[in-house]
N, C-alpha and C. Protein backbone atom coordinates (compact mmCIF):
# COMPACT_ATOMS: atom_id res chain seq x y z
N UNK A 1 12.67 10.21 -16.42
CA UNK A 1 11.99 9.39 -15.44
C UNK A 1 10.61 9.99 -15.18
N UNK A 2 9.66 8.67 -15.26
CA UNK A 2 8.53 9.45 -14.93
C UNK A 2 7.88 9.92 -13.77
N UNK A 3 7.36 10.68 -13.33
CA UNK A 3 6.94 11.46 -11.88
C UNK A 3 5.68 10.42 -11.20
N UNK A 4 6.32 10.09 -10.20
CA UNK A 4 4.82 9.19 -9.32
C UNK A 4 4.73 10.17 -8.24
N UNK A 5 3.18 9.92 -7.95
CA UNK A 5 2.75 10.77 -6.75
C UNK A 5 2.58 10.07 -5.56
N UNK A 6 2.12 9.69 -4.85
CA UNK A 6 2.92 9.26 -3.55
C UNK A 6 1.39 9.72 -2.39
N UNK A 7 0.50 9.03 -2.58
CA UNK A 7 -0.80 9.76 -1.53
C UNK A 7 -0.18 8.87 -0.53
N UNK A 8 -1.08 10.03 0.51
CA UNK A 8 -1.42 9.82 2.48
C UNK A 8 -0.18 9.25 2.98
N UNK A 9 1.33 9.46 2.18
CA UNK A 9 2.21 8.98 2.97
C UNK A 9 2.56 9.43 4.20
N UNK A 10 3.38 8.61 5.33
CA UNK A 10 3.58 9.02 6.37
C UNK A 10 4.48 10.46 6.26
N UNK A 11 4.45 10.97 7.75
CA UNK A 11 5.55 12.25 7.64
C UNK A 11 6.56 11.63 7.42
N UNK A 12 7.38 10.82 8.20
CA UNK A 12 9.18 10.55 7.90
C UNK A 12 9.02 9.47 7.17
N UNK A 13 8.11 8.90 6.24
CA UNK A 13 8.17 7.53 4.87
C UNK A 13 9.80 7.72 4.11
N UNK A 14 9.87 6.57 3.82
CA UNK A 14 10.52 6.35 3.00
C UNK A 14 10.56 6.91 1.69
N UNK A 15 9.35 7.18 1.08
CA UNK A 15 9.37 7.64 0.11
C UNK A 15 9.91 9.24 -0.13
N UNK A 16 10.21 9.88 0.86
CA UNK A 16 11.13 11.15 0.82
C UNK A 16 12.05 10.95 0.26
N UNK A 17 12.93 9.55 0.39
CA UNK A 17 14.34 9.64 -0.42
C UNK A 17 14.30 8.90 -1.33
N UNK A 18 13.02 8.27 -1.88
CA UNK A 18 13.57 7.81 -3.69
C UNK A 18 13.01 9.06 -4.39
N UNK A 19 13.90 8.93 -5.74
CA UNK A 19 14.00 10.13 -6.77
C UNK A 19 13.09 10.07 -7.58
N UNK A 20 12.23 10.91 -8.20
CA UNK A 20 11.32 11.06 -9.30
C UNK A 20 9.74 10.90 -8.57
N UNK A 21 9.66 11.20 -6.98
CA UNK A 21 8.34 11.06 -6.37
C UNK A 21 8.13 12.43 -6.19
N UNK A 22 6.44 12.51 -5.71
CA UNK A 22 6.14 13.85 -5.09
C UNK A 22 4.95 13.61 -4.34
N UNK A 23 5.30 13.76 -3.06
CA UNK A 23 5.39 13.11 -2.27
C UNK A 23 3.90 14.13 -1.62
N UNK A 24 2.54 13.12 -1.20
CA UNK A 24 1.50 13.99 -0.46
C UNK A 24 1.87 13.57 1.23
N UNK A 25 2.27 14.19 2.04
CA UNK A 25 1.94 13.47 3.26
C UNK A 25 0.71 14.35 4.05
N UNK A 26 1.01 14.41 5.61
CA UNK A 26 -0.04 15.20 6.22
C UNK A 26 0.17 16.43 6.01
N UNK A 27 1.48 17.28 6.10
CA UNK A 27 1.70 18.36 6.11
C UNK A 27 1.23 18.65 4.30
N UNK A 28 1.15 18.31 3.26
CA UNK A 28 1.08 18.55 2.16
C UNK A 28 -0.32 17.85 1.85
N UNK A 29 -1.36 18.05 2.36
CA UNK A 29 -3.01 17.19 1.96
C UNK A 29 -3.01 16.84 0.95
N UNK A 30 -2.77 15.34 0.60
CA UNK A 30 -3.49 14.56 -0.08
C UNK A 30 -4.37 15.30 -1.51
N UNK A 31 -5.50 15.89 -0.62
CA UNK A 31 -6.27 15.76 -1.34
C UNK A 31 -6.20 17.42 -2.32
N UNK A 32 -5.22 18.00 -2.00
CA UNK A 32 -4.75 19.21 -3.59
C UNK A 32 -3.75 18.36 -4.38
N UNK A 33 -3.59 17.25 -4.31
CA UNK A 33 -3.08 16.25 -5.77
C UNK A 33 -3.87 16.83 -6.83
N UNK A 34 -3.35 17.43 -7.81
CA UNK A 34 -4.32 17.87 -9.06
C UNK A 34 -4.04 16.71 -9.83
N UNK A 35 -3.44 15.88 -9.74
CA UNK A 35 -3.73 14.41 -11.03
C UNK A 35 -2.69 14.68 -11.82
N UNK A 36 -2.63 14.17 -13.10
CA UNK A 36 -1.85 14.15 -14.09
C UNK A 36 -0.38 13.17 -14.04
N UNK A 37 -0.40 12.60 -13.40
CA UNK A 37 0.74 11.58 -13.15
C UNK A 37 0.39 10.36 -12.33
N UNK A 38 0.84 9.06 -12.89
CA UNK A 38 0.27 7.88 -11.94
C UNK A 38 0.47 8.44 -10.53
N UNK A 39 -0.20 6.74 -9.50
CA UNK A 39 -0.04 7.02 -7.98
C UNK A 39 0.13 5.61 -7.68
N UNK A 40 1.03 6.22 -6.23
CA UNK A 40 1.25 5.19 -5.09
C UNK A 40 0.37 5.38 -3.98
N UNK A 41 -1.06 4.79 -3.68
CA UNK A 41 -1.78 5.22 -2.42
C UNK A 41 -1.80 4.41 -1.76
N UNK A 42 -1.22 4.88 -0.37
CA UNK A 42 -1.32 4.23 0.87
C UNK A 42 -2.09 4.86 1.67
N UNK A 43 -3.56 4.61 1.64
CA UNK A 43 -4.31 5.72 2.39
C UNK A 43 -4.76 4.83 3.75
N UNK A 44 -5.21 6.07 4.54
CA UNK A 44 -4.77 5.70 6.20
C UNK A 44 -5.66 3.82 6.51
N UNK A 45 -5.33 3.07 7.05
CA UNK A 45 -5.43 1.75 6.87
C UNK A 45 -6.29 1.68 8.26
N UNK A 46 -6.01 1.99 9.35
CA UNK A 46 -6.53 1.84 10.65
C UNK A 46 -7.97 1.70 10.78
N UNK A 47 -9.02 2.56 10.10
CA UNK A 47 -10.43 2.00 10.16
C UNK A 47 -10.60 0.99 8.91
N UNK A 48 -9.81 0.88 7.96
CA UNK A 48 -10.39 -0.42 7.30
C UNK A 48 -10.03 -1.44 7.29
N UNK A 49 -8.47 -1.80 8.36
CA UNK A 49 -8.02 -2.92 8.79
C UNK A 49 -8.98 -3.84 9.01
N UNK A 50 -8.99 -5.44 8.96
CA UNK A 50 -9.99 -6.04 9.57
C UNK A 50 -9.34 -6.87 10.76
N UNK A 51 -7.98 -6.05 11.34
CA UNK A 51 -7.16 -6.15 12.39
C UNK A 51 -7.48 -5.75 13.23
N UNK A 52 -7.32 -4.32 12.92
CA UNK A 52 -7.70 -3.27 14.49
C UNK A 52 -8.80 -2.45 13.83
N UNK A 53 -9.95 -2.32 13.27
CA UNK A 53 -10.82 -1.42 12.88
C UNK A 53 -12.03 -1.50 14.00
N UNK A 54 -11.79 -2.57 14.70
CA UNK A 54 -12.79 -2.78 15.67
C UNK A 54 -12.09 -1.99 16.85
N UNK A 55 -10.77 -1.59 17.24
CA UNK A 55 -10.17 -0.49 18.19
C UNK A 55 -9.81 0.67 17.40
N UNK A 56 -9.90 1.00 16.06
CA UNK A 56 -9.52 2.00 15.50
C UNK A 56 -10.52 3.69 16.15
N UNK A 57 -9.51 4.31 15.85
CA UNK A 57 -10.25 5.61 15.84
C UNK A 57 -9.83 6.94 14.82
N UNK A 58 -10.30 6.00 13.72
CA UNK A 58 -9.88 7.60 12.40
C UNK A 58 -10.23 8.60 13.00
N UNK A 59 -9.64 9.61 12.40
CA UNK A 59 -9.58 11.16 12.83
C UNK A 59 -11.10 11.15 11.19
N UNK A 60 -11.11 12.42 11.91
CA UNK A 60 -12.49 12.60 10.83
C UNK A 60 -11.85 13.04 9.51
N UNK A 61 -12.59 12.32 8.43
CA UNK A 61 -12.40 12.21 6.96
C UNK A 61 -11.26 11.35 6.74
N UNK A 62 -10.81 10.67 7.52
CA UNK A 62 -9.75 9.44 7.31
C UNK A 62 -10.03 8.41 6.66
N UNK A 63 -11.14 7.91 6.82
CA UNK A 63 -11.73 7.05 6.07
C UNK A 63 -12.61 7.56 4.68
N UNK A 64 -12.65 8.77 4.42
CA UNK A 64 -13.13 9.12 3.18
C UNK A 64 -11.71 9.21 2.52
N UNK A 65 -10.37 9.18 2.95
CA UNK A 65 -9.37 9.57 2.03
C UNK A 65 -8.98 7.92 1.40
N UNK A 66 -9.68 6.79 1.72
CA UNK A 66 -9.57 5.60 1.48
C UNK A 66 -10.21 5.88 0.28
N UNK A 67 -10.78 5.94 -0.20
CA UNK A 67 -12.31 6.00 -1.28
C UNK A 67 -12.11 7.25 -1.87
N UNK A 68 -11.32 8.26 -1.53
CA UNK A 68 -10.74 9.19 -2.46
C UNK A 68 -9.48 8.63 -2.72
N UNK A 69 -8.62 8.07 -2.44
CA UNK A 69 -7.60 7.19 -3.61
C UNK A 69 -7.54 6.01 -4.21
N UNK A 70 -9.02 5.38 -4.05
CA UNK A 70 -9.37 4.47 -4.56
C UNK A 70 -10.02 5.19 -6.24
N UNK A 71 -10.42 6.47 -6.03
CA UNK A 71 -11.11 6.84 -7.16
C UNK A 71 -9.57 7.86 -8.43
N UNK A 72 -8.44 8.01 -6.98
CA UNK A 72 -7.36 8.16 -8.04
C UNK A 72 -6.57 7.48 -8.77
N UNK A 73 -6.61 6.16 -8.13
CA UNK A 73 -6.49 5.02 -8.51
C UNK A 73 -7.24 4.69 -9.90
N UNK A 74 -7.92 4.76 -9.93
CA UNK A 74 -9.11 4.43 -11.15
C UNK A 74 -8.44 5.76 -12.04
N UNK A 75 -8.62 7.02 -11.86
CA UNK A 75 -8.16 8.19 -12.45
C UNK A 75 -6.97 8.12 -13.39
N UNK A 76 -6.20 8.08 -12.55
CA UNK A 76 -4.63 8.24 -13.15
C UNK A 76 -3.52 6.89 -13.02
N UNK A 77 -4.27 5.75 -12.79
CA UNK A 77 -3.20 4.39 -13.13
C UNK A 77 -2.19 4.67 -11.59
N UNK A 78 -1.57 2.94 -11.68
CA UNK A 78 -0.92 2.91 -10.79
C UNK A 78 -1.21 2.12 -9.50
N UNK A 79 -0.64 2.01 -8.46
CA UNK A 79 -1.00 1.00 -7.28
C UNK A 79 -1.83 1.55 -5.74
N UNK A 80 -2.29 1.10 -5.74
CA UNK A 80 -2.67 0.91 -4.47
C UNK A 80 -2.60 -0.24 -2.70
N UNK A 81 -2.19 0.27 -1.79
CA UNK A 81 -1.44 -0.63 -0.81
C UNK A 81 -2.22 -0.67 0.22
N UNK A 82 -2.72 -1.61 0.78
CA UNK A 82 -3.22 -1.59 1.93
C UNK A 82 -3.35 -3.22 2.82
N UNK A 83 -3.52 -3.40 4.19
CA UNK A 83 -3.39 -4.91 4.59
C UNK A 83 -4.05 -5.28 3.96
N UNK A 84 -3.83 -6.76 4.07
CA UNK A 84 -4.44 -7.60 3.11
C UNK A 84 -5.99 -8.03 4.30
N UNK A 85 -7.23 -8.14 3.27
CA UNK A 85 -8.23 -8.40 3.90
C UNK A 85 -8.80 -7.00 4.83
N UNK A 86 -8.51 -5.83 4.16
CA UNK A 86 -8.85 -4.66 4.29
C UNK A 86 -10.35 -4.64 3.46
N UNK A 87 -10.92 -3.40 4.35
CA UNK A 87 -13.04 -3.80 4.30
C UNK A 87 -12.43 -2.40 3.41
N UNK A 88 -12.06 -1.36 2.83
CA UNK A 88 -11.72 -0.46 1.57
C UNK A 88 -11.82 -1.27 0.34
N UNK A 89 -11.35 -2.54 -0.12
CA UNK A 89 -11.55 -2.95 -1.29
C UNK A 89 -12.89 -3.27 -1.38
N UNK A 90 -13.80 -3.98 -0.85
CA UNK A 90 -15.36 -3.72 -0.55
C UNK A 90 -15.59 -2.40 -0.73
N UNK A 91 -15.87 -1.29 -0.04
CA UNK A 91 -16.55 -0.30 0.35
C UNK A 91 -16.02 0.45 -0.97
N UNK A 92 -14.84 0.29 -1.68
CA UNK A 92 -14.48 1.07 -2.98
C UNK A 92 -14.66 0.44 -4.59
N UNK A 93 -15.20 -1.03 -4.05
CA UNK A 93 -15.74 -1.86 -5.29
C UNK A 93 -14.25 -1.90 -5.87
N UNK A 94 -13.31 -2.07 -5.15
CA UNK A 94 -12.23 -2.94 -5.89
C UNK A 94 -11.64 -4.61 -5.76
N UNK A 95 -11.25 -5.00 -6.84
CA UNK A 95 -11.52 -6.50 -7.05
C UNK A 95 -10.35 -6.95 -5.35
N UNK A 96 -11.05 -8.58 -5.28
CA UNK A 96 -9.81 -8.87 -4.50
C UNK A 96 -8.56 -9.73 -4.95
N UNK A 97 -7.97 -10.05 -4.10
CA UNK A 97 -6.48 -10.94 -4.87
C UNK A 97 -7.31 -12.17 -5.66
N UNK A 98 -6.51 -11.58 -6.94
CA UNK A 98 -6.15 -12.91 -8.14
C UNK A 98 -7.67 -12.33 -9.29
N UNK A 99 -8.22 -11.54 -9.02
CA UNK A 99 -9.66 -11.00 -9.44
C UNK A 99 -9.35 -9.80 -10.22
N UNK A 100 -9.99 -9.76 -11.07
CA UNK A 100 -9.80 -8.20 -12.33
C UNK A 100 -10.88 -7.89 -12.61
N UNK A 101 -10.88 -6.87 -12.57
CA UNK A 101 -12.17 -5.81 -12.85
C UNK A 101 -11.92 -4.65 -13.65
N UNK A 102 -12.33 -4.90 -14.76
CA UNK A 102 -11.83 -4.29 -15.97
C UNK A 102 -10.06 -3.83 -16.04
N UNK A 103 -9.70 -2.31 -15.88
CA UNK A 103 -8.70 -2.12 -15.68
C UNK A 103 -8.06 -2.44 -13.98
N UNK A 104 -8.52 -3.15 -13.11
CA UNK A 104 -8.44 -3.00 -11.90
C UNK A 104 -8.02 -4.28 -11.47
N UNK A 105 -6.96 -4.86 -10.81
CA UNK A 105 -6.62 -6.37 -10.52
C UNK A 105 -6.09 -5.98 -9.06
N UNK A 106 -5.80 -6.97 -8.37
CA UNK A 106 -5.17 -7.46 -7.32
C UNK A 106 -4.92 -8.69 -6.82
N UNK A 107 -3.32 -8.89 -6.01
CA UNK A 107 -2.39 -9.30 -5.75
C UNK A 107 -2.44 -9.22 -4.32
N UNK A 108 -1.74 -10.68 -3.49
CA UNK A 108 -1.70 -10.49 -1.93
C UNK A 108 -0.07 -10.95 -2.29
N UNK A 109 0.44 -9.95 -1.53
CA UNK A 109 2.36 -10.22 -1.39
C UNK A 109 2.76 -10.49 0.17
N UNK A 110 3.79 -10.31 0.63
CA UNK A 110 4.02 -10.39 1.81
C UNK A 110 4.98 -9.29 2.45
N UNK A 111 5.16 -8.47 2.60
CA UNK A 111 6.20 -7.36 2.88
C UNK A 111 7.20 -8.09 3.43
N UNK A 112 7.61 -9.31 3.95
CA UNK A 112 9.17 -9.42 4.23
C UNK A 112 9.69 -10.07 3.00
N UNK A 113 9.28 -10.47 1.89
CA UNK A 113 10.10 -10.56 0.77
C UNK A 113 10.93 -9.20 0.04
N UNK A 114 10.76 -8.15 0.98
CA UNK A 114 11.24 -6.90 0.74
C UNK A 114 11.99 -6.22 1.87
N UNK A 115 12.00 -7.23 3.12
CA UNK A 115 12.91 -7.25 3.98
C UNK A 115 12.11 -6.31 5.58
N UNK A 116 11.22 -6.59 5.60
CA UNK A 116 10.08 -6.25 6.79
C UNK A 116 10.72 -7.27 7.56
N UNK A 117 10.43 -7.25 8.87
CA UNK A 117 10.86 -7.59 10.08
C UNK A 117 10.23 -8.90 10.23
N UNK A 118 9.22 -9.33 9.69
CA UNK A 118 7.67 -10.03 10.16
C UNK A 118 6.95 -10.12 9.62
N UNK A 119 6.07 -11.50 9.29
CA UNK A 119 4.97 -11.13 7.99
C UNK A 119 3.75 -10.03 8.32
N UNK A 120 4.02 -9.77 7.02
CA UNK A 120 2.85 -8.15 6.74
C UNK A 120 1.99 -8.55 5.30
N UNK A 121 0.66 -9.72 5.42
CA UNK A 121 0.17 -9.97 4.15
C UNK A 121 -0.31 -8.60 3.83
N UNK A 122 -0.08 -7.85 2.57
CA UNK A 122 -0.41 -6.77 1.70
C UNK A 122 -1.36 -6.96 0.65
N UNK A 123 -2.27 -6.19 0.37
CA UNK A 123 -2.93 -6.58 -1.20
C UNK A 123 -2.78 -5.41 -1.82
N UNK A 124 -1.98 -5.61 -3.03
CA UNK A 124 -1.60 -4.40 -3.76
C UNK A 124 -2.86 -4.61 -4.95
N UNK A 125 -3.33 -3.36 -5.12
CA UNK A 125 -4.44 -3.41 -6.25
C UNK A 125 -3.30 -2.35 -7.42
N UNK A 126 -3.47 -3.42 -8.53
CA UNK A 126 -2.99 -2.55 -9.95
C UNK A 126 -4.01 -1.92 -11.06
N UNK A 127 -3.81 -0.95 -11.33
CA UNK A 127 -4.73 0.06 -12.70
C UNK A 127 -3.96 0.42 -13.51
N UNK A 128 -4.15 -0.27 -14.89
CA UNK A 128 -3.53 0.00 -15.80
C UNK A 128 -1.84 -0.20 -15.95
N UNK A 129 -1.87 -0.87 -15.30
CA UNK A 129 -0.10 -1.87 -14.87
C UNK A 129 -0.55 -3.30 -15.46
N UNK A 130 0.67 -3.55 -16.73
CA UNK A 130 0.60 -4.96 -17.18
C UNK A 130 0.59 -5.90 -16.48
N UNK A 131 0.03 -6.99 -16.36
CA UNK A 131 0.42 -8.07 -15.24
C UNK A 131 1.46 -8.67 -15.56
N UNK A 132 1.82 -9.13 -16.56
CA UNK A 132 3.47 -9.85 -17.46
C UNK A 132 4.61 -8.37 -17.21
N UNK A 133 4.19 -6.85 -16.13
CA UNK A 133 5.40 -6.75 -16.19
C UNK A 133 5.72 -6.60 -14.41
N UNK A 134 5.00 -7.32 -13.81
CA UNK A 134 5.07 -7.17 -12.11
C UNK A 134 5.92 -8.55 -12.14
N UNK A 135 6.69 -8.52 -11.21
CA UNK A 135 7.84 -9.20 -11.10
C UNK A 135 7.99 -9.57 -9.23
N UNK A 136 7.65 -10.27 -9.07
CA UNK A 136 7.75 -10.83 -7.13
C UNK A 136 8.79 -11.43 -6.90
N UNK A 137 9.78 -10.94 -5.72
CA UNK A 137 10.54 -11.01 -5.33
C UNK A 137 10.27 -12.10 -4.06
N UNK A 138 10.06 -13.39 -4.96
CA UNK A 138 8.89 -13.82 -3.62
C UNK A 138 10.44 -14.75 -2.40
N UNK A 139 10.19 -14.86 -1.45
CA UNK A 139 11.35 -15.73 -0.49
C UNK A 139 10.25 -16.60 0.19
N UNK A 140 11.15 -17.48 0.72
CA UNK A 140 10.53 -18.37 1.71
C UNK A 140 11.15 -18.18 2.91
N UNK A 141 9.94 -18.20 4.15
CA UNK A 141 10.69 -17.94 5.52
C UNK A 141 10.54 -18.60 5.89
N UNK A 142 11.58 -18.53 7.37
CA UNK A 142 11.72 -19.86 8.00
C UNK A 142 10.84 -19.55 9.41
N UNK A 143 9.76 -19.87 10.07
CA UNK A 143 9.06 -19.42 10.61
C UNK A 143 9.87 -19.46 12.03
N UNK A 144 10.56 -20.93 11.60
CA UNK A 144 11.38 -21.83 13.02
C UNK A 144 10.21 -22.62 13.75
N UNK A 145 10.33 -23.00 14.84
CA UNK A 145 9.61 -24.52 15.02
C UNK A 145 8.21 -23.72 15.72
N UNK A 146 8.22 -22.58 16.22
CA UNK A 146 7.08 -22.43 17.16
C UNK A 146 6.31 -21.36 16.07
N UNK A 147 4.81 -21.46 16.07
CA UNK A 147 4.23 -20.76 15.15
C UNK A 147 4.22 -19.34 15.96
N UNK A 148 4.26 -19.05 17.37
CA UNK A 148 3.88 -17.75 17.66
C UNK A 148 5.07 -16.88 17.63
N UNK A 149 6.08 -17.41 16.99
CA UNK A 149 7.22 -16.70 16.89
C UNK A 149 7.33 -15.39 16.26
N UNK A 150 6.02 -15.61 15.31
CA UNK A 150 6.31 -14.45 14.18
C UNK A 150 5.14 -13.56 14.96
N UNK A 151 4.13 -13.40 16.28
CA UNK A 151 3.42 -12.73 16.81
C UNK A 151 4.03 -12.51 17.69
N UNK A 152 4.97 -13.21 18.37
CA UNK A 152 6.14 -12.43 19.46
C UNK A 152 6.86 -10.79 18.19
N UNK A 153 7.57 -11.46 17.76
CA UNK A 153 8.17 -10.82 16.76
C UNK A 153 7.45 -9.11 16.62
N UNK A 154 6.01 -9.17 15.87
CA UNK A 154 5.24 -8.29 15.60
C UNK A 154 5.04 -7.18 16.95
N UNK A 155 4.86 -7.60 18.01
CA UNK A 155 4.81 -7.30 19.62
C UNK A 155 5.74 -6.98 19.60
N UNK A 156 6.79 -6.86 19.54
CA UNK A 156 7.96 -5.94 19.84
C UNK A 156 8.58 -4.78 18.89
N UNK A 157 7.32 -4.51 17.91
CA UNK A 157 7.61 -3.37 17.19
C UNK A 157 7.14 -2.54 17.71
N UNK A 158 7.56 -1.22 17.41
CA UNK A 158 6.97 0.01 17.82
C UNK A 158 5.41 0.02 16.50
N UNK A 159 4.75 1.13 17.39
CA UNK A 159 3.79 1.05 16.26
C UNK A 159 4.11 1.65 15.21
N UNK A 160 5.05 2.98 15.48
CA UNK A 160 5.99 3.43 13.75
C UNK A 160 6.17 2.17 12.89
N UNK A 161 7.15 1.20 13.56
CA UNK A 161 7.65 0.38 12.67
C UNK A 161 6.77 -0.75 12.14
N UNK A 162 5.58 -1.35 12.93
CA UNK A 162 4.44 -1.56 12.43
C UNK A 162 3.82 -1.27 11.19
N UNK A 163 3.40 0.05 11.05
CA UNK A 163 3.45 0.72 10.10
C UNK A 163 3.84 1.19 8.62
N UNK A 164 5.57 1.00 9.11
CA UNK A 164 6.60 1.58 8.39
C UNK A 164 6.18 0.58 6.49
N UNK A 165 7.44 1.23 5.64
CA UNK A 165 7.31 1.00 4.38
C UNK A 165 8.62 0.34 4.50
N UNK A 166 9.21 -0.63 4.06
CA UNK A 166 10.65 -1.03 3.82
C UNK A 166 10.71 0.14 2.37
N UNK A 167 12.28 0.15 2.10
CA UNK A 167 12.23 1.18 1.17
C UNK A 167 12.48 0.32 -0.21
N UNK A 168 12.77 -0.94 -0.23
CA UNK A 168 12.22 -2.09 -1.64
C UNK A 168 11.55 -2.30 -1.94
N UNK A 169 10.49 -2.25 -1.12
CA UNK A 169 8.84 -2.42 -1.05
C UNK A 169 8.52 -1.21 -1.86
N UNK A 170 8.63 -0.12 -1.13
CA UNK A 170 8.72 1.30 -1.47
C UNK A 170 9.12 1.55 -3.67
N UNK A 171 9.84 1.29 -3.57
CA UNK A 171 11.00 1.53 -4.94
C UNK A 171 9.77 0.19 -5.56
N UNK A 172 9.68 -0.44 -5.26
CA UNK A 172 9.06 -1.89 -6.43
C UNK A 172 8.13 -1.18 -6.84
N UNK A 173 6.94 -0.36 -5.95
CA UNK A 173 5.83 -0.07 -6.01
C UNK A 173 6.06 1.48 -6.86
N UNK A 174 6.58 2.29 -6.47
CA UNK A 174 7.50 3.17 -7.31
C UNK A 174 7.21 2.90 -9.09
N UNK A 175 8.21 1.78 -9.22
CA UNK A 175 8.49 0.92 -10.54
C UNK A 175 7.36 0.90 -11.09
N UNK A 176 6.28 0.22 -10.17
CA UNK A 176 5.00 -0.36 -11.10
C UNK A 176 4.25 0.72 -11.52
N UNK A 177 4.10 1.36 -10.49
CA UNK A 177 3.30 3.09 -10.98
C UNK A 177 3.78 3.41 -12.02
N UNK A 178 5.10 3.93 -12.62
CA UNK A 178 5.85 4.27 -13.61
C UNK A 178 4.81 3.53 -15.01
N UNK A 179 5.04 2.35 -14.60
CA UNK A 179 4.18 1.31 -15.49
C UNK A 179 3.26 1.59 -15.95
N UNK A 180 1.90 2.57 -15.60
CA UNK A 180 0.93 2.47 -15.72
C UNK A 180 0.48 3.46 -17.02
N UNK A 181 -0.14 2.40 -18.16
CA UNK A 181 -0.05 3.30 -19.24
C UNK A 181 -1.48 4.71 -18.65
């Protein structure tokens, strides 16, 4: 099995318990990744949300670790995760959903087709991952009759779980890294 690396994950992520990762979180910086094996980067999202970046407050160099796994991304193959309509794919010159740029494409998914609580539009950017071998697990939800149902919904998460990774989500993205010639 091949070894994926795993940037800016949270401390208690999910990705601690799938097999064949190695895992950067805070306690382990990011940024002594010496390379040599694809990546999964989820680098910190809060200042480039175009959600909350207008209340955000990165800690300093938080937003340079966006644009340093955008460039490992490019480096060593593999995915990259962040909300969808995130100002990082701008500021790192990566394409947006349905758009390719040389080795560089992206995709908008939805994190509850992976069993999230609530819609979470995602744009996963792929490097060097076939597109004929990504596979969407796509569902249809039922919103139910009132549209603010799914913003009630969101409001009653903690901000952990806000946050959080489902661990299918987790493992798919896993998969595709593997992928990356």
């Amino acid at each position: 099995m091949r070894t994926v690396a795993i940037l800016c994950a949270a401390r208690k992520s999910v990705y601690h318990s799938l097999a064949g990762v190695d895992v950067y979180d805070a306690a382990r910086d990011a940024l002594t990744f010496p390379g040599g094996m694809p990546v999964v980067a989820h680098p910190p999202c809060r200042g480039w949300s175009a959600r909350t970046r207008h209340q955000a407050k990165p800690a300093p160099g938080e937003m340079d670790l966006g644009l340093w796994c955008a460039d490992q991304l490019r480096r060593c193959g593999g995915v990259l995760e962040q909300p969808a309509w995130s100002h990082l794919f701008a500021a790192a010159g990566l394409p947006l959903p349905l758009q390719r740029c040389g080795e560089l494409w992206t995709i908008q998914v939805e994190q509850y087709w992976w069993g999230y609580p609530t819609p979470k539009p995602t744009w996963i950017c792929f490097c060097r991952v076939d597109p004929c071998t990504v596979h969407l697990p796509f569902r249809l939800r039922n919103r139910g009759s009132r549209k603010s149902n799914r913003y009630d919904a969101w409001s009653r998460l903690t901000t952990r779980k806000r946050s959080a990774t489902p661990v299918e989500f987790a493992a798919w993205l896993v998969d595709l890294a593997r992928k990356a010639s």
